[in-house]
Protein backbone atom coordinates (compact mmCIF):
# COMPACT_ATOMS: atom_id res chain seq x y z
CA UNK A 1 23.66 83.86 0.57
CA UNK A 2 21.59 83.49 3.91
CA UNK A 3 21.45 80.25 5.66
CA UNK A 4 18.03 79.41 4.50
CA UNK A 5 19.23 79.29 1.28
CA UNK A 6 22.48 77.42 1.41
CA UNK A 7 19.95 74.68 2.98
CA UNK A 8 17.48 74.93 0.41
CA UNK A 9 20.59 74.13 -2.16
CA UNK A 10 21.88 71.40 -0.37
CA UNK A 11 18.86 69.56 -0.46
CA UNK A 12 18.09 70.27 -3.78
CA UNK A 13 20.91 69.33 -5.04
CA UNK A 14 22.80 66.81 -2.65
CA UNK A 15 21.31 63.80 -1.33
CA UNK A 16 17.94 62.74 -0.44
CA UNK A 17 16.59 63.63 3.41
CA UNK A 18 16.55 59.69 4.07
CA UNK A 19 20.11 59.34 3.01
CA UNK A 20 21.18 61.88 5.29
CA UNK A 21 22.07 59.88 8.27
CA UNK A 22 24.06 56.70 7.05
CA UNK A 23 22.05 53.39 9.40
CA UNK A 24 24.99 50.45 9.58
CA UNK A 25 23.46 49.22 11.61
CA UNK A 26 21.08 48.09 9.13
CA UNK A 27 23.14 46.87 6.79
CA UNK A 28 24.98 44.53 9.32
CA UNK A 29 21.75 42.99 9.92
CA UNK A 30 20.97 42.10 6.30
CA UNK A 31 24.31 40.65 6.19
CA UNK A 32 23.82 38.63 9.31
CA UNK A 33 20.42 37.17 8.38
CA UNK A 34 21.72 36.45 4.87
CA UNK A 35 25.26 34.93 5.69
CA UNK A 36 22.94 32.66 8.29
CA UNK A 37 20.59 31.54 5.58
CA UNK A 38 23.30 30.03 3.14
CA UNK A 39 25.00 28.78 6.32
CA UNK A 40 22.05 26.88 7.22
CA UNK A 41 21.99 25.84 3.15
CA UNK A 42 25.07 24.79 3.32
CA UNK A 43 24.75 23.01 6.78
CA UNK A 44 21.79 21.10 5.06
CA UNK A 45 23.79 19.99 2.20
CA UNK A 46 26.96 18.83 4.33
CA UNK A 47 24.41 16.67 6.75
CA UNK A 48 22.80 15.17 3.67
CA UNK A 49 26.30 14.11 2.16
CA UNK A 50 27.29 13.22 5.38
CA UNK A 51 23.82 10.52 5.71
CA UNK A 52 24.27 9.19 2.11
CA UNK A 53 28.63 8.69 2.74
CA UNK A 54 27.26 6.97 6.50
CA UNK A 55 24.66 5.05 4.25
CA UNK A 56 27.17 3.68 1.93
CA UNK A 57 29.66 2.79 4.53
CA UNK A 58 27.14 0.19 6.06
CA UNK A 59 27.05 2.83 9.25
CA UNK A 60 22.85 3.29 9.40
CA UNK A 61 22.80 4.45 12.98
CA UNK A 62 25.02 7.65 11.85
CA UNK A 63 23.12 7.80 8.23
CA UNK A 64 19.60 8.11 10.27
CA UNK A 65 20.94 10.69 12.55
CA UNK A 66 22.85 12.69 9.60
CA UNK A 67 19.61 12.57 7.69
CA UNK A 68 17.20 13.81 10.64
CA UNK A 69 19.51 17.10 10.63
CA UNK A 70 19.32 17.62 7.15
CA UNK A 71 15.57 17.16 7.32
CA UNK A 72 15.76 19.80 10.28
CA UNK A 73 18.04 22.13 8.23
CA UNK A 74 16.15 21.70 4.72
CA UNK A 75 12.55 20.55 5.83
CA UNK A 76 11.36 21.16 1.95
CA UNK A 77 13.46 18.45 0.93
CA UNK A 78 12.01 14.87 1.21
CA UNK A 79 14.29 12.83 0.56
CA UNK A 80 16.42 12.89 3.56
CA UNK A 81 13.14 11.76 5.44
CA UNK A 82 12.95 8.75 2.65
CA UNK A 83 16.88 7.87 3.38
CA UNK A 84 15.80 7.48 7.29
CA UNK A 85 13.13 5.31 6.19
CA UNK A 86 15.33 3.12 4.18
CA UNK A 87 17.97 2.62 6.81
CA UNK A 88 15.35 2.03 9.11
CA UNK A 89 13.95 -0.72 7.16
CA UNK A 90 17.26 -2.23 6.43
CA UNK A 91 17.87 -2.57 10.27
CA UNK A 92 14.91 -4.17 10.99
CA UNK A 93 13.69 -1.23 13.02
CA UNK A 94 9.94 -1.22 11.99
CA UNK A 95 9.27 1.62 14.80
CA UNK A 96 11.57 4.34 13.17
CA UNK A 97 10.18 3.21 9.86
CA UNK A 98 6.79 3.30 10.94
CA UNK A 99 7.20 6.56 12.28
CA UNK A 100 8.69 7.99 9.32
CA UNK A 101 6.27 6.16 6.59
CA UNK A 102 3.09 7.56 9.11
CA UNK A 103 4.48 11.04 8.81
CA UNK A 104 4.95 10.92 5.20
CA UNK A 105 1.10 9.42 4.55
CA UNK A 106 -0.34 12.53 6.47
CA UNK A 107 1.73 15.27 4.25
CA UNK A 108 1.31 13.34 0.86
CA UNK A 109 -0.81 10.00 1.04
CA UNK A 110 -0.73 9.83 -3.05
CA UNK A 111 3.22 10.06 -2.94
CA UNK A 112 4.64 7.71 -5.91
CA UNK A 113 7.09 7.24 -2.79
CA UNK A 114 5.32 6.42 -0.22
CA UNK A 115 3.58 3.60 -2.00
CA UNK A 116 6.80 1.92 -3.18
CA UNK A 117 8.26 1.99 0.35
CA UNK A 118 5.66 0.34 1.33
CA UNK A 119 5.67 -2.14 -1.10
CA UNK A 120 9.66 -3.20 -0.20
CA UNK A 121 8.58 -3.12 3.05
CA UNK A 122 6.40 -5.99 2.41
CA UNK A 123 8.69 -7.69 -0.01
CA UNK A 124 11.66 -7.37 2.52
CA UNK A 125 8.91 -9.31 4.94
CA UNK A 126 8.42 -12.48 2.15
CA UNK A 127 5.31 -10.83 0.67
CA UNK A 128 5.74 -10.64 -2.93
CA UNK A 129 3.81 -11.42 -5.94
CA UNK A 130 3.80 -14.47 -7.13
CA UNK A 131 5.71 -13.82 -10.15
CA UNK A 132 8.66 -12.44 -8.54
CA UNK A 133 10.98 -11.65 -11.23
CA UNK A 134 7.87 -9.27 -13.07
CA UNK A 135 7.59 -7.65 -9.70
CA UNK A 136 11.03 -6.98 -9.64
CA UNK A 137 11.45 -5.54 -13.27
CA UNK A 138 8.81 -3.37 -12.34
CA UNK A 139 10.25 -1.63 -9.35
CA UNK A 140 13.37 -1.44 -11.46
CA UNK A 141 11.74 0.33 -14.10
CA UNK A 142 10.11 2.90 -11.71
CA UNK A 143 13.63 4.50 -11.04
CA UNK A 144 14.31 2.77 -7.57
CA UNK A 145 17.79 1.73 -6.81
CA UNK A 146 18.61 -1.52 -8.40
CA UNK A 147 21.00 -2.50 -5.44
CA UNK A 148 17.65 -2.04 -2.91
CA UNK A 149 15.17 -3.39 -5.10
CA UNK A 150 17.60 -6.91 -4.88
CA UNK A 151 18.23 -6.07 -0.93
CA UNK A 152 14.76 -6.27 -0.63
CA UNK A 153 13.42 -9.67 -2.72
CA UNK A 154 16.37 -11.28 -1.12
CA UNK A 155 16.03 -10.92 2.29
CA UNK A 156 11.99 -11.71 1.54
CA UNK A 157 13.47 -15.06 0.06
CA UNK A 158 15.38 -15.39 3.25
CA UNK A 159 12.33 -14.81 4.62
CA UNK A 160 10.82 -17.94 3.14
CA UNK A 161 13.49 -20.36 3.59
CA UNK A 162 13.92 -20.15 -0.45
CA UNK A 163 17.62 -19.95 0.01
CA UNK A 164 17.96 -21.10 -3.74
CA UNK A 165 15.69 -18.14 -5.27
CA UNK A 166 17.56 -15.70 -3.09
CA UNK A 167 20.56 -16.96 -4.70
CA UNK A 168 19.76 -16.49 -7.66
CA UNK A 169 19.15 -12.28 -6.80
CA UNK A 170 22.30 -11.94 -5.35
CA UNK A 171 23.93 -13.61 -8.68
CA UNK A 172 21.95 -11.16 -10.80
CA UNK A 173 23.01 -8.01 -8.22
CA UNK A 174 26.49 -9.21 -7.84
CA UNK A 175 26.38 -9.19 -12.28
CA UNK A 176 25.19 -5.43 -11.79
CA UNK A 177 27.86 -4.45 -9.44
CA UNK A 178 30.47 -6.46 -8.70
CA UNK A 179 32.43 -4.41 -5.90
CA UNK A 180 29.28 -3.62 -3.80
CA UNK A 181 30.09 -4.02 -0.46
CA UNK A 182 26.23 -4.80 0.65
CA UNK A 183 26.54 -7.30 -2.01
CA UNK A 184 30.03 -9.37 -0.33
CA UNK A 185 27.78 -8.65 2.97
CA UNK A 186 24.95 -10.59 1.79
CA UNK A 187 26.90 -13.23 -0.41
CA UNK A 188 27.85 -14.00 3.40
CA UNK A 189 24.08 -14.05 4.50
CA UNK A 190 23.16 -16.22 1.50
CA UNK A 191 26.29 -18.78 2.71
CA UNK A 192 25.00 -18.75 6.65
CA UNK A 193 21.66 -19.63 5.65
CA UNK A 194 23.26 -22.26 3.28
CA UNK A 195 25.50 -23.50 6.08
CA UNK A 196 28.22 -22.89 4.42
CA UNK A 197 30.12 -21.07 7.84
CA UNK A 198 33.57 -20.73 6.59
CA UNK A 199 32.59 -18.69 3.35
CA UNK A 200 30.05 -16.52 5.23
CA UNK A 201 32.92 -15.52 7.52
CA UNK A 202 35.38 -14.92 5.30
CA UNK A 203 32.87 -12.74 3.95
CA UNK A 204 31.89 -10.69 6.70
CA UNK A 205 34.95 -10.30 7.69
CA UNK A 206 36.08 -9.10 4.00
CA UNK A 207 33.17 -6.13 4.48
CA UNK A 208 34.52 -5.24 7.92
CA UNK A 209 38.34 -4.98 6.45
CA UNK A 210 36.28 -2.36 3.68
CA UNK A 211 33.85 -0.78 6.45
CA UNK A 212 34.48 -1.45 9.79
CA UNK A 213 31.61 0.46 11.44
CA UNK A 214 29.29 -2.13 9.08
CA UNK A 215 26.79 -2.66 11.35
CA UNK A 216 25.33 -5.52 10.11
CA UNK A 217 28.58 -7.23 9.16
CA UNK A 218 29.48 -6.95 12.84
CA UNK A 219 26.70 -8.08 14.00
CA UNK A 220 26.15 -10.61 11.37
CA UNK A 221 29.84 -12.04 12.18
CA UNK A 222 29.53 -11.42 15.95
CA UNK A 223 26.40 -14.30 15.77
CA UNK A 224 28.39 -16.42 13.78
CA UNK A 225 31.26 -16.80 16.52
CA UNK A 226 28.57 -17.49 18.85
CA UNK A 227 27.39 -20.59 16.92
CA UNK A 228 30.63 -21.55 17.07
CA UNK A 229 31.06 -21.48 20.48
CA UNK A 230 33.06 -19.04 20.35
CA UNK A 231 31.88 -16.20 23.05
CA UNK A 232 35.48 -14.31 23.25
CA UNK A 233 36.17 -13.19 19.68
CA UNK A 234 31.97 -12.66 19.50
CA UNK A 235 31.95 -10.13 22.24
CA UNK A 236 34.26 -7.45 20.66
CA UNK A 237 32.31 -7.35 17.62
CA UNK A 238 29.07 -6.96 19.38
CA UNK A 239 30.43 -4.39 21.64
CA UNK A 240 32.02 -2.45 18.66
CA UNK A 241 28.23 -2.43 17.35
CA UNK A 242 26.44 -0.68 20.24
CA UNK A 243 29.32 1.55 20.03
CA UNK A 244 28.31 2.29 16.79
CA UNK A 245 24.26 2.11 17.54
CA UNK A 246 23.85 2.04 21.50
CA UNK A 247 19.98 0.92 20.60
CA UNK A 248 20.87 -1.58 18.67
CA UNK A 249 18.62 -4.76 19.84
CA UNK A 250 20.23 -7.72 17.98
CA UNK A 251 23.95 -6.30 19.39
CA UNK A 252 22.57 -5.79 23.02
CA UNK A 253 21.04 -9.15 23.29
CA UNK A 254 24.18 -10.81 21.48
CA UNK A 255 26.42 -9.13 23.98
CA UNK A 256 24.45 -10.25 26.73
CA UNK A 257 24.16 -13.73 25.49
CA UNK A 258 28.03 -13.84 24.77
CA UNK A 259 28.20 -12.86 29.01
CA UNK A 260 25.76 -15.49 29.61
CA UNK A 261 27.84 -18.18 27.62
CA UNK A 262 30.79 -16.91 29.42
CA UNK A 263 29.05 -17.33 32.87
CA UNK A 264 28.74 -13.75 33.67
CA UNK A 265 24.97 -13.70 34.74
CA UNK A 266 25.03 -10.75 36.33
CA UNK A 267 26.55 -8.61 34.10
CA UNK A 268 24.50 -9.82 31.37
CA UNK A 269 21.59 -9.25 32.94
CA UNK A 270 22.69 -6.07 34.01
CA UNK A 271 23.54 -5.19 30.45
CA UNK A 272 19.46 -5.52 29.74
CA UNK A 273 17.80 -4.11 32.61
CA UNK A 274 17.35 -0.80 30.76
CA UNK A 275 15.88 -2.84 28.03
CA UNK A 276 13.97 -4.61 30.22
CA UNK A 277 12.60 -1.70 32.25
CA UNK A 278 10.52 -0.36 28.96
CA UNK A 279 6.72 -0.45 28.85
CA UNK A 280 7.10 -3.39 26.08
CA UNK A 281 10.40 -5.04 26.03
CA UNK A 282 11.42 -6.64 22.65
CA UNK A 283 10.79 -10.37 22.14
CA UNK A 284 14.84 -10.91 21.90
CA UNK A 285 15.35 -9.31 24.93
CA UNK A 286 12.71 -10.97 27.42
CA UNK A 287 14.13 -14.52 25.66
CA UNK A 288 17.47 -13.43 26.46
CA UNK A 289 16.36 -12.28 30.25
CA UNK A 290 14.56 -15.68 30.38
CA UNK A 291 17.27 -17.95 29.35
CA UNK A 292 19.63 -15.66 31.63
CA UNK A 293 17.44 -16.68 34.75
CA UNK A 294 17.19 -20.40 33.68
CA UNK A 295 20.81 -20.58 34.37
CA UNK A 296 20.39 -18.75 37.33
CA UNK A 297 18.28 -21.24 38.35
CA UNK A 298 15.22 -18.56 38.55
CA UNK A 299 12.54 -21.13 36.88
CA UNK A 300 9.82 -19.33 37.88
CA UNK A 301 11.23 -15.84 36.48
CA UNK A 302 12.60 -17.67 33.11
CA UNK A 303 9.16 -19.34 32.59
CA UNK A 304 7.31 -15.82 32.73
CA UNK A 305 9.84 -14.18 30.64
CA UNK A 306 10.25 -16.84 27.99
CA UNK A 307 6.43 -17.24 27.57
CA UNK A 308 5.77 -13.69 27.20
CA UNK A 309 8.33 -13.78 24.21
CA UNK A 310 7.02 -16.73 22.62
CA UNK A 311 3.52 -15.19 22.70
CA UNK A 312 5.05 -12.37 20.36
CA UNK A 313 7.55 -14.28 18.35
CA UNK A 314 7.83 -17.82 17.02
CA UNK A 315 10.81 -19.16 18.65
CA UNK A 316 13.34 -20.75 17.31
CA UNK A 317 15.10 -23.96 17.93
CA UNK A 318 17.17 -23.27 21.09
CA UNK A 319 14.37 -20.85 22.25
CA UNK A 320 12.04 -23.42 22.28
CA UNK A 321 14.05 -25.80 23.80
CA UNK A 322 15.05 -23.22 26.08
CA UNK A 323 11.25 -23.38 27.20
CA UNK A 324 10.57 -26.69 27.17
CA UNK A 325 13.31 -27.86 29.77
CA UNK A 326 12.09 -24.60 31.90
CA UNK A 327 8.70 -26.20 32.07
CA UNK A 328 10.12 -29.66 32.74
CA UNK A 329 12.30 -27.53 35.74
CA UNK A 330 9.13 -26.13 37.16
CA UNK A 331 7.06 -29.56 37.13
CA UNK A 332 4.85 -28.81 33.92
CA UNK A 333 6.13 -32.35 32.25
CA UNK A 334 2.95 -31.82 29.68
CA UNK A 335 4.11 -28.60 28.14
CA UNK A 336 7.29 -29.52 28.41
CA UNK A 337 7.00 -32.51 26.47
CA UNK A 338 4.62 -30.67 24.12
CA UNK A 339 7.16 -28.19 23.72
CA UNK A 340 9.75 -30.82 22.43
CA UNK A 341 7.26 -32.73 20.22
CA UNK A 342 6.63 -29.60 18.11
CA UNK A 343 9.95 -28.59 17.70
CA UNK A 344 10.52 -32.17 16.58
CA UNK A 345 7.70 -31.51 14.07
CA UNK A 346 8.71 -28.25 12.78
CA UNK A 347 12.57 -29.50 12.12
CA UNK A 348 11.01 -32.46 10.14
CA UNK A 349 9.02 -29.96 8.28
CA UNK A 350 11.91 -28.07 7.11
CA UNK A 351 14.22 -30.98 5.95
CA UNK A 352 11.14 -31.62 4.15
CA UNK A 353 11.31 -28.33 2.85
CA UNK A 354 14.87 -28.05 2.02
CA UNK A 355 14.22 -31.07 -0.03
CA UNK A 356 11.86 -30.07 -1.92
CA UNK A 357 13.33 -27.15 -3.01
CA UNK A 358 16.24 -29.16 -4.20
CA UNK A 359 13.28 -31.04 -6.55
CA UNK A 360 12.18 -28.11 -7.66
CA UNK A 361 15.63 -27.11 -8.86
CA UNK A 362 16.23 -30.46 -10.71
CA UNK A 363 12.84 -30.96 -11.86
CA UNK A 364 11.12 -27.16 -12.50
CA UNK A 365 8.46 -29.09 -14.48
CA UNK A 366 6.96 -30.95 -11.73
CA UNK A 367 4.25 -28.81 -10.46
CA UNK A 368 3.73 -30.80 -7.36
CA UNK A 369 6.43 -30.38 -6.18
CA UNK A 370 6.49 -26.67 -6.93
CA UNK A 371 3.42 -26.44 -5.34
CA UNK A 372 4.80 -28.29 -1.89
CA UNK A 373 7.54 -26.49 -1.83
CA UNK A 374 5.49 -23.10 -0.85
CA UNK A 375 4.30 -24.37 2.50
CA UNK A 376 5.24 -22.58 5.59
CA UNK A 377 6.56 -24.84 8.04
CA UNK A 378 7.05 -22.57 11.38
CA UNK A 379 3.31 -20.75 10.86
């Protein structure tokens, strides 16, 4: 047999020309690019557990984060972009949530979801329908979380000054699920606002034995030591917080404030400047920075600052007072005395309130007084 032919067998009868010369290389490749897919799978899924466990732990700093990298990893799925919205709103942070809620309008504006965030947005805020309870069945009945649908109405109540109504959710969520941590965490919001101090930190400090990265619990706590004068045990808790969220306005300011009560000016105010160094410092902050100078004895630096916040915020109480003995400092005895005078009115206008509500609960039949009762006294 000649060596043509031998050839000529081979190939007719052995393997195909392209199978000739074995490529590994090839097949490491595949391998590669497929074991990096279901990593990145599998990196998606361990973020999103991660944001929902961070979530339920009271830890929404660490849940938002968690839930941006499983939106990076698995950009089909939505609803880790929802779970940063949520957080968001429970913080307060209308920026993130903004952002987020923007975003989401632009890829779907007809999303069922999209439209019911918005809605407990506005409900969160104390803008509700005017049959409440309907408008909470509702949202129940839509397939939102019944826990979130009462975190929102509630804090709306709160919102209102209807500390009775918002009662009366947290009984009806606490019913639903007795153990809920967010629940103890807002049975101590419900007792603040009632001024009932000793249950609301017993509670709070129940939720932070549970969950002690809790940001609001810290926080919530931290704020109550500080109305009770009590700087020292309010400055760990705050400083735990930015730990936990280093943006975290309401735990900046109350650190600051607990160095200002302590008589640490310049390390409170030192503890703002970055805050204060933005294009548009928050209201808390310039209040803070203002009532930080007034003890300096910086009038004319605490008038600008507390001004600027009061043009963006209604003040409260000892913010307004705050401003009314700075303008009495600098020589302005009008608006200082102004100043006083309306927060003389608005604290008459919310024993008023408070009253009436009580009627209301007595008496539901008395329309008056129903009606009354709806006024807004700081607007």
């Amino acid at each position: 047999m000649s060596v043509n032919e031998f050839k000529t067998g081979l190939m007719a009868g052995g393997l195909p020309r392209s199978h000739k010369r074995p490529r590994p290389w090839l097949d490491f490749v595949l391998t590669v690019a497929l074991v990096g897919i279901a990593g990145e799978l599998l990196a998606g899924q361990c973020a999103w557990w991660l944001a929902n466990r961070a979530d339920s732990q009271g830890r929404l700093a660490c849940a938002i984060q968690w839930a941006a990298w499983s939106h990076c990893l698995s950009p089909w799925d939505l609803e880790s972009g929802w779970l940063v919205a949520r957080c968001a709103r429970r913080r307060g942070d209308r920026d993130v949530w903004t952002v987020i809620v923007e975003r989401r309008a632009i890829a779907d504006p007809q999303s069922t979801q999209l439209v019911l965030e918005r809605e407990l947005m506005r409900i969160q805020s104390g803008q509700f329908d005017q049959d409440g309870q309907t408008q909470l069945n509702r949202l129940v009945m839509t397939g939102l979380d019944a826990g979130g649908v009462a975190e929102a109405f509630l804090r709306g109540y709160l919102v209102r000054q209807d500390v009775i109504q918002a009662e009366v959710v947290l009984t009806a969520w606490e019913t639903l699920h007795p153990n809920a941590v967010d629940v103890t965490f807002y049975r101590g919001v419900v007792s603040r606002s009632r001024g009932d101090i000793d249950q609301a930190r017993a509670a709070f400090q129940s939720v932070i034995v549970d969950c002690p990265c809790h940001e609001l619990a810290r926080e919530n706590l931290a704020e109550l030591l500080l109305e009770l004068r009590l700087p020292c045990e309010a400055l760990p808790h705050f400083l735990i917080a930015i730990r936990e969220n280093p943006q975290s306005i309401p735990a900046r300011v109350g650190a600051a404030r607990c160095l200002r009560h302590l008589g640490r000016w310049t390390v409170a105010l030192e503890s703002l400047k970055d805050l204060l160094s933005r294009p548009l410092p928050a209201p808390e902050v310039l209040q803070e920075a203002g009532q930080i100078a007034l003890e300096m004895g910086n009038y004319d630096l605490a008038g600008t600052r507390l001004a600027e916040a009061a043009k963006r915020r209604t003040p409260d109480r000892q913010e307004r007072l705050a401003f009314a003995t700075t303008c009495a400092l600098q020589g302005n005895r009008d608006e200082g005395k102004s100043q006083f005078e309306q927060q003389a009115r608005i604290e008459s206008l919310n024993k008023r309130r408070r009253d009436l509500q009580v009627i209301r609960l007595l008496k539901p039949a008395n329309a008056e007084t129903l009606h009354q009762s709806e006024f807004r006294p700081n607007e």
